[in-house]
C-alpha atoms as a PDB file:
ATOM      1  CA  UNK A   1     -46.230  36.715  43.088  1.00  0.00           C
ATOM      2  CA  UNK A   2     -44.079  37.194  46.058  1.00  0.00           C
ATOM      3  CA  UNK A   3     -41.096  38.257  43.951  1.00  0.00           C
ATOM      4  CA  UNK A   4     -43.038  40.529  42.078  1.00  0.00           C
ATOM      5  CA  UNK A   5     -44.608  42.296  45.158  1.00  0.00           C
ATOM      6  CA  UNK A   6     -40.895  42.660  46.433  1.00  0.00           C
ATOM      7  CA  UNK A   7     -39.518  44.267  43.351  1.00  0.00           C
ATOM      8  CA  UNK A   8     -42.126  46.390  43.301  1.00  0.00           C
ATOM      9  CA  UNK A   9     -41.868  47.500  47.148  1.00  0.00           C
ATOM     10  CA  UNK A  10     -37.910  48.044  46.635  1.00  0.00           C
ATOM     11  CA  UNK A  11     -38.699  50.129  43.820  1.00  0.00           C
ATOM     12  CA  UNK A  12     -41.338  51.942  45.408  1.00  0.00           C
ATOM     13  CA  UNK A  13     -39.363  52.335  48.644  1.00  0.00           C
ATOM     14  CA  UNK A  14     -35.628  53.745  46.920  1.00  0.00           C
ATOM     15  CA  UNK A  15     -34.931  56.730  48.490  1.00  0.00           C
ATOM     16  CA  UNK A  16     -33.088  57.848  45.246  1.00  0.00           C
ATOM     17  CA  UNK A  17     -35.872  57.155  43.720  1.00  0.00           C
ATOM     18  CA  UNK A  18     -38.179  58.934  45.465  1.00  0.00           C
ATOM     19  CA  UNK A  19     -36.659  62.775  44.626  1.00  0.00           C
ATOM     20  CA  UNK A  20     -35.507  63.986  40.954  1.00  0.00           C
ATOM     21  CA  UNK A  21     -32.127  63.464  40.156  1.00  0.00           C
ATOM     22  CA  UNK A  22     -31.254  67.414  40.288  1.00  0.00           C
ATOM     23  CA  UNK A  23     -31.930  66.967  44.114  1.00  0.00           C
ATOM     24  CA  UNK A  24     -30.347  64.499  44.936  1.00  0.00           C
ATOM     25  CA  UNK A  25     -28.753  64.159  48.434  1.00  0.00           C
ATOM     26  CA  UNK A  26     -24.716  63.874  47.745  1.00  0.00           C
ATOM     27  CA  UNK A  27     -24.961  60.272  49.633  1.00  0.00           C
ATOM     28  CA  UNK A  28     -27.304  59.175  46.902  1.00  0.00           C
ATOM     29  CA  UNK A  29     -24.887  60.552  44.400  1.00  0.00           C
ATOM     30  CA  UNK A  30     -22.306  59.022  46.363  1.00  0.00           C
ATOM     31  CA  UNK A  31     -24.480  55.506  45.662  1.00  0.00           C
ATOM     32  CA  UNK A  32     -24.850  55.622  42.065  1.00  0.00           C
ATOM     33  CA  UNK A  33     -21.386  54.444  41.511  1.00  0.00           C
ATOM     34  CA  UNK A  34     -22.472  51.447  43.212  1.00  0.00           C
ATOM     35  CA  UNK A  35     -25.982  51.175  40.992  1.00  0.00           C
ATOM     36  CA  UNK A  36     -23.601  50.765  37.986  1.00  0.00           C
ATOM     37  CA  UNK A  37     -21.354  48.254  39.517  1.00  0.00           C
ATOM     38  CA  UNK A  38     -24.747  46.200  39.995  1.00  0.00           C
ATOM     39  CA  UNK A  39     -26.005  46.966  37.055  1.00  0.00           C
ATOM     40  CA  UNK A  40     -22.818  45.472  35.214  1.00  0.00           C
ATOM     41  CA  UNK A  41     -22.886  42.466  37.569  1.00  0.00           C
ATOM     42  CA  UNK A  42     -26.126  42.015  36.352  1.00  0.00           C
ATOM     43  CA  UNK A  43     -25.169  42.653  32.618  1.00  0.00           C
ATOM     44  CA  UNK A  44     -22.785  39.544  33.094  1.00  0.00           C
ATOM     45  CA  UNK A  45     -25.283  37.257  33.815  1.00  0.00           C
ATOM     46  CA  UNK A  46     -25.894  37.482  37.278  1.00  0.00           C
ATOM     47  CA  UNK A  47     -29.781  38.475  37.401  1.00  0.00           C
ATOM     48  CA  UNK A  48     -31.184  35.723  39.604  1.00  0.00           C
ATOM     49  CA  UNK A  49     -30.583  37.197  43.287  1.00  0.00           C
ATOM     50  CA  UNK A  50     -31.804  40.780  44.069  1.00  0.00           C
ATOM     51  CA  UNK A  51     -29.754  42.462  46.267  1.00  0.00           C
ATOM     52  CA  UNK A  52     -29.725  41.789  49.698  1.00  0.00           C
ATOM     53  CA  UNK A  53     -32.539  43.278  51.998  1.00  0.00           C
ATOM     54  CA  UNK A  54     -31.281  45.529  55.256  1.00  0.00           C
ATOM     55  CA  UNK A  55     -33.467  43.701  57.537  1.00  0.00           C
ATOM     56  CA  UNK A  56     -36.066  40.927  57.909  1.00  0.00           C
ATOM     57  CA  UNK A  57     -38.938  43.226  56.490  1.00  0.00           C
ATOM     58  CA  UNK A  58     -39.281  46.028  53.864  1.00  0.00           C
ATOM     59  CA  UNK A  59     -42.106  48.564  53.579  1.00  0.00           C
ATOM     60  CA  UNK A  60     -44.245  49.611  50.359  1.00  0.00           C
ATOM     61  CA  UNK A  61     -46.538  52.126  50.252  1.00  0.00           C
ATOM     62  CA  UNK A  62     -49.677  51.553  48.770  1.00  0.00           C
ATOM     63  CA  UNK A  63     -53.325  53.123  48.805  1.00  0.00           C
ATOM     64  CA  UNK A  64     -55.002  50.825  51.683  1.00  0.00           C
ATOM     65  CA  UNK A  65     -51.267  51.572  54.017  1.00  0.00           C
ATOM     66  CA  UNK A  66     -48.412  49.867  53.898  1.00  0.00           C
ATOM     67  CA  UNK A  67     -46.989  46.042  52.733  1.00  0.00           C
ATOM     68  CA  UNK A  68     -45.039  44.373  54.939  1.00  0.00           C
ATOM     69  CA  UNK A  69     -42.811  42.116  52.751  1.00  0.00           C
ATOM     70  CA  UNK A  70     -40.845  39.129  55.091  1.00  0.00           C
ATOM     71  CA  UNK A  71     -37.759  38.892  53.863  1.00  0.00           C
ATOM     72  CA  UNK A  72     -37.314  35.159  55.207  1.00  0.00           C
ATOM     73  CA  UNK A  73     -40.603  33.591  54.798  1.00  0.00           C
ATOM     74  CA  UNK A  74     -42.081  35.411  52.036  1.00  0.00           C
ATOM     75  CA  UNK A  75     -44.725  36.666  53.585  1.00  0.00           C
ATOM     76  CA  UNK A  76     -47.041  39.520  52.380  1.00  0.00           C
ATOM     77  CA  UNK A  77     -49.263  41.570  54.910  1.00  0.00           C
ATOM     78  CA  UNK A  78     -51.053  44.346  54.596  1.00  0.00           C
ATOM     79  CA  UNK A  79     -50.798  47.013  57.169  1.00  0.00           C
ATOM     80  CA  UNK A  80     -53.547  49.537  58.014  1.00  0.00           C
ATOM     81  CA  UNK A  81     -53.988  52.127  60.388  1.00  0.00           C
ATOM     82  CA  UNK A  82     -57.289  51.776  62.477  1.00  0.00           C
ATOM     83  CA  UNK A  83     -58.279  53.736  65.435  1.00  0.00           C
ATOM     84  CA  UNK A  84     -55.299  55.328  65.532  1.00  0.00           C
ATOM     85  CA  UNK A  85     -53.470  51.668  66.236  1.00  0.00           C
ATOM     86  CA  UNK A  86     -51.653  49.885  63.001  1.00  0.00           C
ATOM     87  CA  UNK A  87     -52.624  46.189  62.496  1.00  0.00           C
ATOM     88  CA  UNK A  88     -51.202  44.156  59.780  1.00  0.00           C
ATOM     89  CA  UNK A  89     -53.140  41.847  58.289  1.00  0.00           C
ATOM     90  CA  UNK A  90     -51.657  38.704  55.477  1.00  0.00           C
ATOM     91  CA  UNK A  91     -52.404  38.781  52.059  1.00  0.00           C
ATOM     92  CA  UNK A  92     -53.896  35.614  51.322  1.00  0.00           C
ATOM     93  CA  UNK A  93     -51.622  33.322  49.040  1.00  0.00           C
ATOM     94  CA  UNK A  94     -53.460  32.848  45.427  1.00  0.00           C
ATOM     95  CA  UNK A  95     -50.820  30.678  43.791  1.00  0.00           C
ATOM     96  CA  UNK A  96     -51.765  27.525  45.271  1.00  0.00           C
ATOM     97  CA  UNK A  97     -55.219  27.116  42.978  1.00  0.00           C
ATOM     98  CA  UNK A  98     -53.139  27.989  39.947  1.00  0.00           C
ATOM     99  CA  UNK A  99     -50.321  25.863  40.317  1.00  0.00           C
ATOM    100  CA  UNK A 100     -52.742  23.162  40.769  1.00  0.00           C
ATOM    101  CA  UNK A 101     -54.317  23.872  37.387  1.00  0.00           C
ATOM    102  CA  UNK A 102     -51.498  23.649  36.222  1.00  0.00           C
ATOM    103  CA  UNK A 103     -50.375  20.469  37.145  1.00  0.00           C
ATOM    104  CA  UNK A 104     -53.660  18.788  35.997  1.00  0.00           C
ATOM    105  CA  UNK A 105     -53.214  20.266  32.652  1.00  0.00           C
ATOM    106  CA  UNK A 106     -49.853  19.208  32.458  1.00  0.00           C
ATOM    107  CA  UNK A 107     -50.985  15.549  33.606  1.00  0.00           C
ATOM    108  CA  UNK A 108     -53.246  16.495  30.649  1.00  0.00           C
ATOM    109  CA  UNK A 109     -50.605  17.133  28.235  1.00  0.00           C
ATOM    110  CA  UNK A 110     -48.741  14.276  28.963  1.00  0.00           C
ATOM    111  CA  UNK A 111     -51.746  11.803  28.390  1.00  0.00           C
ATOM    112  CA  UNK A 112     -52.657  12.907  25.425  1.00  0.00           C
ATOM    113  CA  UNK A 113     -48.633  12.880  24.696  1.00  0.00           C
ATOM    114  CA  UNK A 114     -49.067   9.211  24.829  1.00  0.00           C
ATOM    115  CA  UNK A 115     -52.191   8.668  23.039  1.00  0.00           C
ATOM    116  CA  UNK A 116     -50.945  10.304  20.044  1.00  0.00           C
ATOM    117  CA  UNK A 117     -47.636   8.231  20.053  1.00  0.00           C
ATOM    118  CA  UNK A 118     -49.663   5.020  20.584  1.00  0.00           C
ATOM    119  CA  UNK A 119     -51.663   5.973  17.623  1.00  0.00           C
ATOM    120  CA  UNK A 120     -48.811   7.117  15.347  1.00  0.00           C
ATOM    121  CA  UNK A 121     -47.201   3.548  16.009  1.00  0.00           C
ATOM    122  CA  UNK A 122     -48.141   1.431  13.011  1.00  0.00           C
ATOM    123  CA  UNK A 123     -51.186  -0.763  13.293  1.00  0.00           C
ATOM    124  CA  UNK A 124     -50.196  -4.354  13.383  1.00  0.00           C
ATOM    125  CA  UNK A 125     -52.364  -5.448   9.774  1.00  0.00           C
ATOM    126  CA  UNK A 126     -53.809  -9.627   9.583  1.00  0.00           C
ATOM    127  CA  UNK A 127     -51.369 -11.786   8.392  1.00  0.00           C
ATOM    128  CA  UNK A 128     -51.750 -12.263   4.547  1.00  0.00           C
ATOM    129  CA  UNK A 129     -53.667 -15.144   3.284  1.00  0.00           C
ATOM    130  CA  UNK A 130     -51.393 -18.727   2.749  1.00  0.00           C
ATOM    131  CA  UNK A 131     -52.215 -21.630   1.430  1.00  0.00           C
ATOM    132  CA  UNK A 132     -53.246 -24.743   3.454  1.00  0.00           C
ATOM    133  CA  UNK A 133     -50.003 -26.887   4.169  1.00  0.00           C
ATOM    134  CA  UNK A 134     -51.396 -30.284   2.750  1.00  0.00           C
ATOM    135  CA  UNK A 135     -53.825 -30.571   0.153  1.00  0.00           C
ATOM    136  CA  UNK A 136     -53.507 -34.173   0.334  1.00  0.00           C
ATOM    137  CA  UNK A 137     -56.583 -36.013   1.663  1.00  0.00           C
ATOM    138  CA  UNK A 138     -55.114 -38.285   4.900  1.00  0.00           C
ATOM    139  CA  UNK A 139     -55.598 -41.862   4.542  1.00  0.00           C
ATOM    140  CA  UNK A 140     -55.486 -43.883   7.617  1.00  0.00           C
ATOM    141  CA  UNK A 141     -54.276 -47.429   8.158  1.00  0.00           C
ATOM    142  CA  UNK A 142     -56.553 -49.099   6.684  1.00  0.00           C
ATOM    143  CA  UNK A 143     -56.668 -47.798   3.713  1.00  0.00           C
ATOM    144  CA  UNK A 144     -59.792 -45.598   4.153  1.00  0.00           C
ATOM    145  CA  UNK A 145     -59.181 -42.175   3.712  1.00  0.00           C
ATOM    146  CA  UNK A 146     -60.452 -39.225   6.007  1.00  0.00           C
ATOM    147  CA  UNK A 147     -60.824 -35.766   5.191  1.00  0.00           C
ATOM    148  CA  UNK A 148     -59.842 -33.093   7.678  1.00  0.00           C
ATOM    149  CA  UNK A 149     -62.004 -30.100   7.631  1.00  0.00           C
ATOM    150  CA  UNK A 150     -60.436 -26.374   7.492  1.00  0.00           C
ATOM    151  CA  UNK A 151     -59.929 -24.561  11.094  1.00  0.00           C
ATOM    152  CA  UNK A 152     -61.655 -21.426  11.731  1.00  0.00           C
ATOM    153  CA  UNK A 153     -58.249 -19.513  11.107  1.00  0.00           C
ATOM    154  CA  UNK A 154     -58.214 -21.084   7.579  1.00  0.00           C
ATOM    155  CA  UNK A 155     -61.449 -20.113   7.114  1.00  0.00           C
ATOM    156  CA  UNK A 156     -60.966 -16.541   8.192  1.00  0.00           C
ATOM    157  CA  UNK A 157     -57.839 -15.934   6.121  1.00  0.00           C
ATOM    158  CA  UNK A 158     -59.213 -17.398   2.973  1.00  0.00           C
ATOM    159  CA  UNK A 159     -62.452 -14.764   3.717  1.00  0.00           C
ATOM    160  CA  UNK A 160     -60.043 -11.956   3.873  1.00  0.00           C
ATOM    161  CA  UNK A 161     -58.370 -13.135   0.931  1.00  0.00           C
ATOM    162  CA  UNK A 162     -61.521 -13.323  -0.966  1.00  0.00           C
ATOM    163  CA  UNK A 163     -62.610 -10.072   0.556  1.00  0.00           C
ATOM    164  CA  UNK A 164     -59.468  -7.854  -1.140  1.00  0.00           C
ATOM    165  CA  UNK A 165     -59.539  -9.747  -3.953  1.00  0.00           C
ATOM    166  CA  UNK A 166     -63.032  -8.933  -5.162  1.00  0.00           C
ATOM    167  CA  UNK A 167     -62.738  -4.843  -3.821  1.00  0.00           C
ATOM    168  CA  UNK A 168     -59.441  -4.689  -6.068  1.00  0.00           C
ATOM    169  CA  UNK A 169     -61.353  -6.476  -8.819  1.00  0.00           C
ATOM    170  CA  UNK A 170     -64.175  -3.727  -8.487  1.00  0.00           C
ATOM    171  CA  UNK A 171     -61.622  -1.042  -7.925  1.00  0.00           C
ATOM    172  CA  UNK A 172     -60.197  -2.086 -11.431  1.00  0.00           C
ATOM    173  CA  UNK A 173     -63.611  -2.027 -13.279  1.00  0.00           C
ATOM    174  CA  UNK A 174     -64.257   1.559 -11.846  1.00  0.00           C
ATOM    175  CA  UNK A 175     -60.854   2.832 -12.838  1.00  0.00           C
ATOM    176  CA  UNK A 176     -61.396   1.112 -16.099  1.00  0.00           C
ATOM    177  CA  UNK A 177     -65.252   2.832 -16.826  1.00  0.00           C
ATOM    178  CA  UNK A 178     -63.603   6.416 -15.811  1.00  0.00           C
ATOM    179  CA  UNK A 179     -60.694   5.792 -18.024  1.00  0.00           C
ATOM    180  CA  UNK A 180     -63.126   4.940 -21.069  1.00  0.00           C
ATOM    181  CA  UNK A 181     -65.511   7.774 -19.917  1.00  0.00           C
ATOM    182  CA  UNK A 182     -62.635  10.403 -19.784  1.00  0.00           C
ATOM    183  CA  UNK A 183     -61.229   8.893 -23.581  1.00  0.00           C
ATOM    184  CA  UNK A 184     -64.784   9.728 -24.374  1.00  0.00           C
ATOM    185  CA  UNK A 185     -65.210  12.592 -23.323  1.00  0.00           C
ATOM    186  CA  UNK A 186     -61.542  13.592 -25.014  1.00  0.00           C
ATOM    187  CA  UNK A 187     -62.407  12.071 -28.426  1.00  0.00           C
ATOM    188  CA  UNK A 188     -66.185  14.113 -27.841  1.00  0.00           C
ATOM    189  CA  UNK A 189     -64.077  17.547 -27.111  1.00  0.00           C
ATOM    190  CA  UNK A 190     -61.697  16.871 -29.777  1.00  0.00           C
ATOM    191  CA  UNK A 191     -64.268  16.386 -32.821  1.00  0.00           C
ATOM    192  CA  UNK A 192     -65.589  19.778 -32.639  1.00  0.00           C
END
């Protein structure tokens, strides 16, 4: 905002600005030579730095006075003229609540950055279904034999084994029915 309000009191303030071109004092004339030399300076890439200021502060006029810009701090006041005395007052500094909004919805941006790469990563899926190692019933020493039971991870992986068996079984009967429905309905169309 400071930049802006700079620009805008330089161009405000140019004295060659500030009469027609026809009328132009032969020292301003004398200048515009110079205004295309920046101009092509600036053509070539240099358009970061303005020129340089004459002193610490520059003047703009505007409809409450005058702005004092600070050429060192960046400072904006406003300067009035009250009871016949000028007083120059600082414009307050807006761009602290914005650039705070900004930064939370950057924070913003990148959390939800990471959510949706967690989420695009692929989803670790249960471990297929195997077989118990040994079928075999153990037999101890004596010649007794004793029967281990199935762990609960046995147990679980021959439920989800069961589990897509039995939907892919009923997926193929309902594929099957629409199949024989739709030949119907063909062999239906067909006939007349």
């Amino acid at each position: 905002m400071r930049t802006v309000m700079l620009i805008l009191a330089l161009a405000a303030g140019s004295p060659a600005r500030a009469q027609p071109p026809d009328k132009a004092p032969p020292a301003a004339q004398a200048a515009a030579p110079k205004v295309q030399d920046q101009m092509q300076a600036a053509d070539r890439g240099n358009l970061a730095m303005p020129p340089a200021p004459r002193g610490r502060y520059s003047f703009a006029p505007v409809d409450e006075g005058f702005l004092r810009l600070d050429h060192k701090s960046g400072e904006v006041a406003l300067c009035r003229s009250q009871s016949g005395s000028w007083s120059c007052a600082a414009v307050p500094d807006n761009t602290a609540a914005p650039q705070k909004e900004l930064d939370d919805l950057r924070d913003q941006v990148d959390a939800l950055k990471k959510e949706i790469a967690s989420l695009r990563e692929p989803q670790a899926s249960p471990p297929p279904p195997r077989p118990p190692g040994d079928l075999t019933p153990k037999t101890e020493g004596n010649g007794g034999m004793k029967m281990q039971l199935p762990s609960k991870e046995d147990l679980a992986r021959a439920r989800v084994f069961i589990e897509d068996t039995w939907r892919r079984l009923v997926e193929m009967i309902e594929n099957l029915q629409k199949d024989m429905i739709r030949k119907k309905g063909d062999s239906d169309v067909s006939r007349t």
